[in-house]
C-alpha atoms as a PDB file:
ATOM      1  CA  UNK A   1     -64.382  37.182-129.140  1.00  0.00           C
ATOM      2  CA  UNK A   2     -60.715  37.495-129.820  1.00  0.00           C
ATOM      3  CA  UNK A   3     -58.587  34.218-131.056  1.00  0.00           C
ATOM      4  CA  UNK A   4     -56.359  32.135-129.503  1.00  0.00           C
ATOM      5  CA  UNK A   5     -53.504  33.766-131.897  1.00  0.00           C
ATOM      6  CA  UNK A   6     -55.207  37.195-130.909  1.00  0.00           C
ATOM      7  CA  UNK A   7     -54.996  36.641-127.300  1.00  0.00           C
ATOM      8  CA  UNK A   8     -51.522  35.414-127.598  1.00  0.00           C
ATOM      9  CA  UNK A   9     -49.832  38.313-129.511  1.00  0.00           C
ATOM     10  CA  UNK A  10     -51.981  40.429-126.766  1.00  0.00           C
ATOM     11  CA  UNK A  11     -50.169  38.797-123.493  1.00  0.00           C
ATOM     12  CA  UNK A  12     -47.048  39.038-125.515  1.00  0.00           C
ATOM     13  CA  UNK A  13     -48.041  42.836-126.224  1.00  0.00           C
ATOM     14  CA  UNK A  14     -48.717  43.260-122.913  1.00  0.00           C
ATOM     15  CA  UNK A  15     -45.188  42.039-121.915  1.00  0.00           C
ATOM     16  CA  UNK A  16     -43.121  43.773-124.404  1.00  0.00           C
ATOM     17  CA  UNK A  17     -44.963  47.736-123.002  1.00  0.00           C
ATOM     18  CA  UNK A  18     -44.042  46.193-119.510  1.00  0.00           C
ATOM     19  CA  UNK A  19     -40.609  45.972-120.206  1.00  0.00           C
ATOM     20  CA  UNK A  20     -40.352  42.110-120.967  1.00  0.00           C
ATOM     21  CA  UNK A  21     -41.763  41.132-117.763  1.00  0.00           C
ATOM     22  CA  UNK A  22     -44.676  39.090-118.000  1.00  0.00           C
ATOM     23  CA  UNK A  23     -48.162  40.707-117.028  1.00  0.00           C
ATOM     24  CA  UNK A  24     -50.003  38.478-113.617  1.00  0.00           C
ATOM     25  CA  UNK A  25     -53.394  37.257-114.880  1.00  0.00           C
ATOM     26  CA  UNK A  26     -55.000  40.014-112.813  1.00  0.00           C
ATOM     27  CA  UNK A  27     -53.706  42.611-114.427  1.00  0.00           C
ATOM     28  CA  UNK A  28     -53.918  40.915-118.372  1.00  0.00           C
ATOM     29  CA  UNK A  29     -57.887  40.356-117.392  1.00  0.00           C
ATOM     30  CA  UNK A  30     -57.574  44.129-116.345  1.00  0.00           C
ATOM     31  CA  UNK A  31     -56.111  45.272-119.632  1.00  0.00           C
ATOM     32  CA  UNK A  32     -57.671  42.993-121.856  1.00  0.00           C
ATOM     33  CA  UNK A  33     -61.207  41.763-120.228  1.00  0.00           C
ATOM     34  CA  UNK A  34     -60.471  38.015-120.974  1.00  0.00           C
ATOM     35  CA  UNK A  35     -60.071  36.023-117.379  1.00  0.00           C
ATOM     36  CA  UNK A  36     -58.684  33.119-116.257  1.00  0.00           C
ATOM     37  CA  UNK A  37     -62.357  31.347-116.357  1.00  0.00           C
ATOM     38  CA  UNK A  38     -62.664  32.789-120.031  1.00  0.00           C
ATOM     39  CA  UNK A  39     -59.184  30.256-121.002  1.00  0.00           C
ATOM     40  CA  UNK A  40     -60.610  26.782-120.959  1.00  0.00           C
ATOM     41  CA  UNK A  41     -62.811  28.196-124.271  1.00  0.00           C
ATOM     42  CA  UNK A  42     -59.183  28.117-126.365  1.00  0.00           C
ATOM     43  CA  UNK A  43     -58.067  25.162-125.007  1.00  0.00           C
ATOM     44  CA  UNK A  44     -55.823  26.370-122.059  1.00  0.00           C
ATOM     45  CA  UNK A  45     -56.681  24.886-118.389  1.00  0.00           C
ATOM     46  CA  UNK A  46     -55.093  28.114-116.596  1.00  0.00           C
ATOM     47  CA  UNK A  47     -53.222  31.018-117.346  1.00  0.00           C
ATOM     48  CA  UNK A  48     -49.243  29.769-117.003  1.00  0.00           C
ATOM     49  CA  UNK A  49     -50.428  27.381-120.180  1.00  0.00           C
ATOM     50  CA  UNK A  50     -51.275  30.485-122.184  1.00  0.00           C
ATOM     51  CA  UNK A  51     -48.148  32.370-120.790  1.00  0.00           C
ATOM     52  CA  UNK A  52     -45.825  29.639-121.777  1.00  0.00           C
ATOM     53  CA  UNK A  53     -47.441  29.108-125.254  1.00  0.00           C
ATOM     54  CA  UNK A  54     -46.410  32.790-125.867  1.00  0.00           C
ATOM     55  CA  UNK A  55     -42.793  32.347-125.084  1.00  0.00           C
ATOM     56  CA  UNK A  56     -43.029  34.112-121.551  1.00  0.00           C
ATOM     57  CA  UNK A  57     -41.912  33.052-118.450  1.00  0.00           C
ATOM     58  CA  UNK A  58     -44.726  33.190-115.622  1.00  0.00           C
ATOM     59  CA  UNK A  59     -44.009  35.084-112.483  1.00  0.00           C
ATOM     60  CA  UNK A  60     -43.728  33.810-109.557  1.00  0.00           C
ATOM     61  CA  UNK A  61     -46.686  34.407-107.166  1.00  0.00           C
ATOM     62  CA  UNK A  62     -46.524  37.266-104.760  1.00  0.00           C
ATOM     63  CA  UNK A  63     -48.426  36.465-101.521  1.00  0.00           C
ATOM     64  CA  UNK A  64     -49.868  40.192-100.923  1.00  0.00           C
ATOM     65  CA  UNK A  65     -50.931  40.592-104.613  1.00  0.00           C
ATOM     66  CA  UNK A  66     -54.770  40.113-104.393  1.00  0.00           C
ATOM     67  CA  UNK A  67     -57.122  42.185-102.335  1.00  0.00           C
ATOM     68  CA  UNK A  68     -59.744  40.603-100.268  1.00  0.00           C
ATOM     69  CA  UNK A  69     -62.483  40.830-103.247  1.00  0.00           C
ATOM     70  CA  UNK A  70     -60.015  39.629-105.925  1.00  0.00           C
ATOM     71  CA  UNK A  71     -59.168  36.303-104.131  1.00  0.00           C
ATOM     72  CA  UNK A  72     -63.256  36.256-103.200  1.00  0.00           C
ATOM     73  CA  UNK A  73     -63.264  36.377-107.302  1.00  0.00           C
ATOM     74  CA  UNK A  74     -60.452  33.868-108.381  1.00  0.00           C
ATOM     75  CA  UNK A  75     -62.192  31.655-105.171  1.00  0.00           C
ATOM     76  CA  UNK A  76     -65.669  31.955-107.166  1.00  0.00           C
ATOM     77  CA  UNK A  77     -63.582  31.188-110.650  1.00  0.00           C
ATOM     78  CA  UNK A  78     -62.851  28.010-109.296  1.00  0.00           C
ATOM     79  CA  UNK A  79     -66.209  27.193-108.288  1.00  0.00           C
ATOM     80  CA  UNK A  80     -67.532  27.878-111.142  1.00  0.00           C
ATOM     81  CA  UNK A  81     -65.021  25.699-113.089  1.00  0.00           C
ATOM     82  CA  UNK A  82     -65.382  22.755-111.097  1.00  0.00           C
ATOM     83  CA  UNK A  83     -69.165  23.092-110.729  1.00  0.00           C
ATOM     84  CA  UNK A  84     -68.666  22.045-106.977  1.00  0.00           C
ATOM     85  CA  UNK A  85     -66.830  23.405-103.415  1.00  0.00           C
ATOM     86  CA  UNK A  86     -62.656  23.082-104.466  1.00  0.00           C
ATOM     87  CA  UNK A  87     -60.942  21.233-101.773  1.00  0.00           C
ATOM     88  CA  UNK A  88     -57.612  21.855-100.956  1.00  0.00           C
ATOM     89  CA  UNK A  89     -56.333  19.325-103.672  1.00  0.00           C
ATOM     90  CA  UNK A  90     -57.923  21.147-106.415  1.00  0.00           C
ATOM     91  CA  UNK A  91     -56.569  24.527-105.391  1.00  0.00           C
ATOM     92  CA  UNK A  92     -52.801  23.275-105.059  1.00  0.00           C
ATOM     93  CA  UNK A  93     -53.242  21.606-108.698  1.00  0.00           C
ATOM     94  CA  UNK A  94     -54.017  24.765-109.751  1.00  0.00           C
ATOM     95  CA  UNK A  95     -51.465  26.760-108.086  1.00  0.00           C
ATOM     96  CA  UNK A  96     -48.663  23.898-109.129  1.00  0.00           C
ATOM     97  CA  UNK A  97     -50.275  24.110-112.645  1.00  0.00           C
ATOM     98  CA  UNK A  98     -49.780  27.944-112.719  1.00  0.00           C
ATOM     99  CA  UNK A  99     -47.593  30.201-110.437  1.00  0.00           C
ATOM    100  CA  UNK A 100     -49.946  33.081-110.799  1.00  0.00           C
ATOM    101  CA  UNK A 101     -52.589  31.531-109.024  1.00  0.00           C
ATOM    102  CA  UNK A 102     -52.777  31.302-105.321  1.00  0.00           C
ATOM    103  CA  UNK A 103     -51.098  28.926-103.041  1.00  0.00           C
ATOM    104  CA  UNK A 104     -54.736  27.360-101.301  1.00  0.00           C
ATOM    105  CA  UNK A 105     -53.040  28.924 -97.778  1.00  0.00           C
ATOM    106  CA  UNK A 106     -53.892  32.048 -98.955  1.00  0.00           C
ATOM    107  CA  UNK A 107     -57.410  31.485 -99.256  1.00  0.00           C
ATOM    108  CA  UNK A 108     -57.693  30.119 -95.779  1.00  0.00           C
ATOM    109  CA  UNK A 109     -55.810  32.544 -93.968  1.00  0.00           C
ATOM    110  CA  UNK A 110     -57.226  35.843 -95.460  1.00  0.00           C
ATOM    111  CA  UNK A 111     -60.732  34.301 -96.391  1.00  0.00           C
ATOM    112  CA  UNK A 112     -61.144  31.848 -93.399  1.00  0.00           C
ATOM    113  CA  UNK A 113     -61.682  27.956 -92.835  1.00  0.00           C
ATOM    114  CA  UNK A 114     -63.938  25.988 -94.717  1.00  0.00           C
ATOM    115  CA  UNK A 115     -66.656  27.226 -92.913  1.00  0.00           C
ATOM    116  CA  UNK A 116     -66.111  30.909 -92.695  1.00  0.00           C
ATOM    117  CA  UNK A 117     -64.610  30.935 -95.931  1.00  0.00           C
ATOM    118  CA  UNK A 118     -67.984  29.683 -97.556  1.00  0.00           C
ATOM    119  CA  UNK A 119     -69.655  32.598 -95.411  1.00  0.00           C
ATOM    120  CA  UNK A 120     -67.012  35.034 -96.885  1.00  0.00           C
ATOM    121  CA  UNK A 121     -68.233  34.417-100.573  1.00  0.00           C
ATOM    122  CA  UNK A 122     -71.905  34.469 -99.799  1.00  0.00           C
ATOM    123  CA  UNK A 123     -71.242  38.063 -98.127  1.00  0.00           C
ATOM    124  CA  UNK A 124     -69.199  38.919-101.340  1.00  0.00           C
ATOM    125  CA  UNK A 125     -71.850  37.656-103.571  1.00  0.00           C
ATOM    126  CA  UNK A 126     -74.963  39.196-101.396  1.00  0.00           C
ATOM    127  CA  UNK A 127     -77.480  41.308-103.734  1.00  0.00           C
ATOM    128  CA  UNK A 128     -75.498  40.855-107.047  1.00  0.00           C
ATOM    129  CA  UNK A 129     -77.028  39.296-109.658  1.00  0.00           C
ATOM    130  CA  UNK A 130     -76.583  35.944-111.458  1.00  0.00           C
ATOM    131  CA  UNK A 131     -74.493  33.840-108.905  1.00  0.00           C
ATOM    132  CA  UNK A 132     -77.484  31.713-108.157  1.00  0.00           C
ATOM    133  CA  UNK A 133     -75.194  28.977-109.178  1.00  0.00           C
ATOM    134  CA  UNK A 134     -72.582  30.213-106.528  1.00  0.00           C
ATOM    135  CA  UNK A 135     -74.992  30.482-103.926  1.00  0.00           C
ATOM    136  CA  UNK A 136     -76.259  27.169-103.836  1.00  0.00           C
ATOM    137  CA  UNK A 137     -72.848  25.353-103.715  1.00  0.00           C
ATOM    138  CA  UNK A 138     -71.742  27.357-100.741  1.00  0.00           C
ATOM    139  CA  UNK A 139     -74.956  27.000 -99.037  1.00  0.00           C
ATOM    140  CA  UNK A 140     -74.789  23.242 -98.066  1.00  0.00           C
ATOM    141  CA  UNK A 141     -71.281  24.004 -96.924  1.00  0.00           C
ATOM    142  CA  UNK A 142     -72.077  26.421 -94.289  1.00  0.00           C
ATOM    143  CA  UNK A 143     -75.003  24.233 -93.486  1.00  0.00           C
ATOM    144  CA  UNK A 144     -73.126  20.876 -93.229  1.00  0.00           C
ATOM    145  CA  UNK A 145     -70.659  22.995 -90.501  1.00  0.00           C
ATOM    146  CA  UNK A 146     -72.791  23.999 -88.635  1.00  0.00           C
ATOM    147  CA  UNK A 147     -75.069  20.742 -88.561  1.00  0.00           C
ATOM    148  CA  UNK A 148     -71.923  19.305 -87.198  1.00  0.00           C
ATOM    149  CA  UNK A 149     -71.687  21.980 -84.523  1.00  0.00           C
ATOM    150  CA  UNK A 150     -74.974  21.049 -83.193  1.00  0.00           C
ATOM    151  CA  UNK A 151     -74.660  17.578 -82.981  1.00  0.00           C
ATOM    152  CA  UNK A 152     -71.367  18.611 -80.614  1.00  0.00           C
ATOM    153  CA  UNK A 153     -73.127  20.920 -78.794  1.00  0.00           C
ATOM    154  CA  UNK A 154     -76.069  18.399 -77.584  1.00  0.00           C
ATOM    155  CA  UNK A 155     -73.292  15.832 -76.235  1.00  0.00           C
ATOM    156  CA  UNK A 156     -71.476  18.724 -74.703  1.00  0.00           C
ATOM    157  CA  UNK A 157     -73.865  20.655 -73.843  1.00  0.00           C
ATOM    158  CA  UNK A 158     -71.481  23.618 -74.819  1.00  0.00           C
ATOM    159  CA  UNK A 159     -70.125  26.159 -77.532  1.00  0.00           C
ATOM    160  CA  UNK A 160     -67.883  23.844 -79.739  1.00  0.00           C
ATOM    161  CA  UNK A 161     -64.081  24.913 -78.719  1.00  0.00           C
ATOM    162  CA  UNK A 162     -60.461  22.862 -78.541  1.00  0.00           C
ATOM    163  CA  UNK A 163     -57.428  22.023 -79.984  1.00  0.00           C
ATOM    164  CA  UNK A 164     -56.064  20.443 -82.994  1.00  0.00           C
ATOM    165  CA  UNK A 165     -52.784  18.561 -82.114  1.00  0.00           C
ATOM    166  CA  UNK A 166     -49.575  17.167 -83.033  1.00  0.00           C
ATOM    167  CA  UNK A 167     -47.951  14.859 -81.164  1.00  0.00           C
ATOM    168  CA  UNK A 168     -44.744  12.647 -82.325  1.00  0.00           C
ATOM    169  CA  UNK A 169     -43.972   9.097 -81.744  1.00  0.00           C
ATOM    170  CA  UNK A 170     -40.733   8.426 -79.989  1.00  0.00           C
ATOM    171  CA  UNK A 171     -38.068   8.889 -82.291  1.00  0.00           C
ATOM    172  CA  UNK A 172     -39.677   7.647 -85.086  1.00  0.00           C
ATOM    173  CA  UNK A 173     -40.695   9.935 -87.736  1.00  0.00           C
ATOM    174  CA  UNK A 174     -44.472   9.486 -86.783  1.00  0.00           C
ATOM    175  CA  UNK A 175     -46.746  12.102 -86.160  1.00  0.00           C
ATOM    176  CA  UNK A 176     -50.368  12.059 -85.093  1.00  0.00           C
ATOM    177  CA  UNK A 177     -52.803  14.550 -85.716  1.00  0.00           C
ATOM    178  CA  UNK A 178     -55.963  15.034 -84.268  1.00  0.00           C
ATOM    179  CA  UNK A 179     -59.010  17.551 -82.756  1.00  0.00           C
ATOM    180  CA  UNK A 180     -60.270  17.411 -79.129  1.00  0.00           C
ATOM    181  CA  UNK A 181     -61.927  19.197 -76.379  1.00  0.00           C
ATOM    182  CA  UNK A 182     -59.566  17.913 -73.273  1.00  0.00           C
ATOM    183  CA  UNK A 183     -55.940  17.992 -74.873  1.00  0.00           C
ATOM    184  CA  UNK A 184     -54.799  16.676 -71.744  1.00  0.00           C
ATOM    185  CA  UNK A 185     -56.991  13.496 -71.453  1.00  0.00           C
ATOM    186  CA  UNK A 186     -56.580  12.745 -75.065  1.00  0.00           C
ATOM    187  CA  UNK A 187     -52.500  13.476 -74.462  1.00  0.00           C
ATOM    188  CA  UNK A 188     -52.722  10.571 -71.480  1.00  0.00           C
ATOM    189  CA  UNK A 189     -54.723   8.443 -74.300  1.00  0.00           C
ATOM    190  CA  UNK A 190     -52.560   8.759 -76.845  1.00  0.00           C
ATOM    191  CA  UNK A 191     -48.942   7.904 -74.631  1.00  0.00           C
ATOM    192  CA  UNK A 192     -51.212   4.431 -73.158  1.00  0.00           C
ATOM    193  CA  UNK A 193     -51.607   3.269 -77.062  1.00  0.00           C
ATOM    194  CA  UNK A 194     -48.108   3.602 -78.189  1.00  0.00           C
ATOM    195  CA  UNK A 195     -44.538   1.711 -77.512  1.00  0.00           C
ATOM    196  CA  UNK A 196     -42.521   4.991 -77.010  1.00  0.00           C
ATOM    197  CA  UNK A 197     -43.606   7.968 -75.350  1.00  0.00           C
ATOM    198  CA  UNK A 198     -45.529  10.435 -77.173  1.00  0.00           C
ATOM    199  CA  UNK A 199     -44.499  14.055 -77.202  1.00  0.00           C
ATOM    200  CA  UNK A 200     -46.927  17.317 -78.100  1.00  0.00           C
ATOM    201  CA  UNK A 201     -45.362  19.123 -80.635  1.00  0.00           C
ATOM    202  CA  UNK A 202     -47.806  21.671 -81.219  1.00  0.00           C
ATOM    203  CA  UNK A 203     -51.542  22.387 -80.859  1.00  0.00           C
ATOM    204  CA  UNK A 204     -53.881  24.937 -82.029  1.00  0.00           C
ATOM    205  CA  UNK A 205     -56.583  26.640 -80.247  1.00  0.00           C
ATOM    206  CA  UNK A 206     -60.035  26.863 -81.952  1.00  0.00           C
ATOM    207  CA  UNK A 207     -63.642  27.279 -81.529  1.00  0.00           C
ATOM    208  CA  UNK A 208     -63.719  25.149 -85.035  1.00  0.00           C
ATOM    209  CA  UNK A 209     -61.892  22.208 -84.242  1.00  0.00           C
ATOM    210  CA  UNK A 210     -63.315  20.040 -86.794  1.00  0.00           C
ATOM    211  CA  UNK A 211     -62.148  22.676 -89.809  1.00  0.00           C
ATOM    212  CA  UNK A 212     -58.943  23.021 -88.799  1.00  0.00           C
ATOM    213  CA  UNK A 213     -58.481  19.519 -87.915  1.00  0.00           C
ATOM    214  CA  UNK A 214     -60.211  18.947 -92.069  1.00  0.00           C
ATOM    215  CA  UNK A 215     -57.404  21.302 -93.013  1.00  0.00           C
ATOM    216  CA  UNK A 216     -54.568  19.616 -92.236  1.00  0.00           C
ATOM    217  CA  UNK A 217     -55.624  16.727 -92.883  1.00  0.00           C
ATOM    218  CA  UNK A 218     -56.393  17.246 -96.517  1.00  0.00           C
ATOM    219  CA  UNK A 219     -53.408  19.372 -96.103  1.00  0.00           C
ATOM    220  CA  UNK A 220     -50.929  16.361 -95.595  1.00  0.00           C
ATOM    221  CA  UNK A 221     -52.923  13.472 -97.229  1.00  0.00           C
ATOM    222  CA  UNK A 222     -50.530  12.714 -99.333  1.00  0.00           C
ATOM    223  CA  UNK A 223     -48.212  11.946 -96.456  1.00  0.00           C
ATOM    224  CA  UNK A 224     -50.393   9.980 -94.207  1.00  0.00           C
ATOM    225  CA  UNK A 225     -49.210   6.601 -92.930  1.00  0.00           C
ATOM    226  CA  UNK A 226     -52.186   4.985 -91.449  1.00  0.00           C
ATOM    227  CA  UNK A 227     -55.053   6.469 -89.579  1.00  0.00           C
ATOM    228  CA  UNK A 228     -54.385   9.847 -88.446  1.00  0.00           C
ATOM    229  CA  UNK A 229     -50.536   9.036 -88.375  1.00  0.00           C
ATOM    230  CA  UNK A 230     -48.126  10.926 -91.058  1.00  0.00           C
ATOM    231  CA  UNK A 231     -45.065  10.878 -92.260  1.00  0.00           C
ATOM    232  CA  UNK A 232     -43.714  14.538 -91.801  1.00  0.00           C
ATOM    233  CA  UNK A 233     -40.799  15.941 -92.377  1.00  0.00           C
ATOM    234  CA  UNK A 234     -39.305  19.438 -90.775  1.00  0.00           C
ATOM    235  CA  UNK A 235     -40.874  22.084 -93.011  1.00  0.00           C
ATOM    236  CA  UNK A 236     -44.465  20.178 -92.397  1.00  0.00           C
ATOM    237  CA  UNK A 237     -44.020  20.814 -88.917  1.00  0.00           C
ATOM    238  CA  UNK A 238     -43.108  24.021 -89.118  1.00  0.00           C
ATOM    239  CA  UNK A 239     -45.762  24.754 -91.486  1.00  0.00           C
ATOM    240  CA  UNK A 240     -48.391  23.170 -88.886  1.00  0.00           C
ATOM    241  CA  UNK A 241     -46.908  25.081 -85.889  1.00  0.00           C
ATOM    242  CA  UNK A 242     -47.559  28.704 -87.182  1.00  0.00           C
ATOM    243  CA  UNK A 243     -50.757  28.459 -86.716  1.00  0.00           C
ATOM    244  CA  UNK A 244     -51.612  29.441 -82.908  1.00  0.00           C
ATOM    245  CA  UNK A 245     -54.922  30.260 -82.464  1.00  0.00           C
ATOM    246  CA  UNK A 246     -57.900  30.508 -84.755  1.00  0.00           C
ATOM    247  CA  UNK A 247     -60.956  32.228 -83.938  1.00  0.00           C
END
């Protein structure tokens, strides 16, 4: 096992052949075997620690850099770290901690939902050996889904499907958000409980209401006012309205 000096004056190696640029973690694991899971055993909690010891700057992340499999891999990484599921908060620590690892978007938009996303890395993981470990934390994921989905399809009587919705307060900066099967009746709901009318900004179409509702909700936690109300400024909105439909 190389050093922590060794594995410095590698990165730093690395980055001089590549013209002074410094290397992403991908490709340093690719040139010199040692990952981003292999770090915590000298005392670094992610790679931008190591690439800031050695004097480099770290790149900034590039949304189309990972493949399918590699995010499948950095996705099981973190699993494996954390010994549990990550939530949304532990991937955006990570990502703020270190610019070369994914933004936690990316992982939901090219791996899917909680849900699906839990499927995705049992499929990656099917028939290879020793991820056992893996296995069995993403297991009672897809399970716990899918219990849920049940228990809405005996009061419905139906395949689970809605919306996930926005609406804003008056003029206030108040927004509400929120997962239903009738987005009109809970619209007419929603206006009777509140002083000033209440406008639809944006809703999503989904036969998983109750992920993507999870999403943003974890997604703007740190912005939430009371209940499902939050605090939200333009971007937020934005952010929230490119979604259209998931499927």
């Amino acid at each position: 096992m190389l050093t922590k000096e060794q594995i410095i004056k590698e990165i730093q190696k690395c980055a001089k052949e590549n013209g002074g640029k410094t290397p992403g973690a991908e490709k340093f694991e690719e040139i010199t075997g040692i990952g981003p899971y292999n770090l915590h055993k000298h005392s670094w909690s992610n790679y931008g620690e190591l690439v800031r010891e050695a004097g480099l700057t770290p790149n900034k992340f590039f949304k189309t850099k990972y493949s399918h499999d590699r995010l499948c891999e950095i996705f099981i990484n973190v699993i494996r770290e954390k010994r549990k599921w990550p939530t949304r908060g532990i991937l955006d620590v990570k990502h703020h901690n270190d610019s070369n690892f994914p933004e936690s978007a990316t992982f939901y938009k090219k791996l899917g939902l909680t849900r699906n996303l839990a499927k995705t890395i049992l499929k990656f993981v099917k028939d290879k050996p020793r991820y056992s470990d893996v296995v069995n934390i993403c297991n009672p994921v897809v399970e716990k889904f899918e219990n849920l989905d049940e228990m809405e399809g005996e009061k419905t009587g139906k395949v689970t499907h809605g919306w996930v919705y926005l609406f804003k307060h008056g003029h206030y900066n108040q927004y509400r958000i929120g997962q239903t099967s009738d987005l009109l009746r809970r619209g007419s709901e929603i206006r009777i409980q509140l002083p000033e009318r209440a406008t639809l900004v944006h809703s999503i179409e989904t036969i998983d209401p109750i992920g993507v509702e999870t999403y943003w909700l974890n997604r703007f936690n740190p912005k939430r006012m009371n209940g499902d109300w939050f605090n939200l400024n333009p971007a937020d909105v934005k952010e929230f309205k490119r979604w259209k439909r998931i499927v």
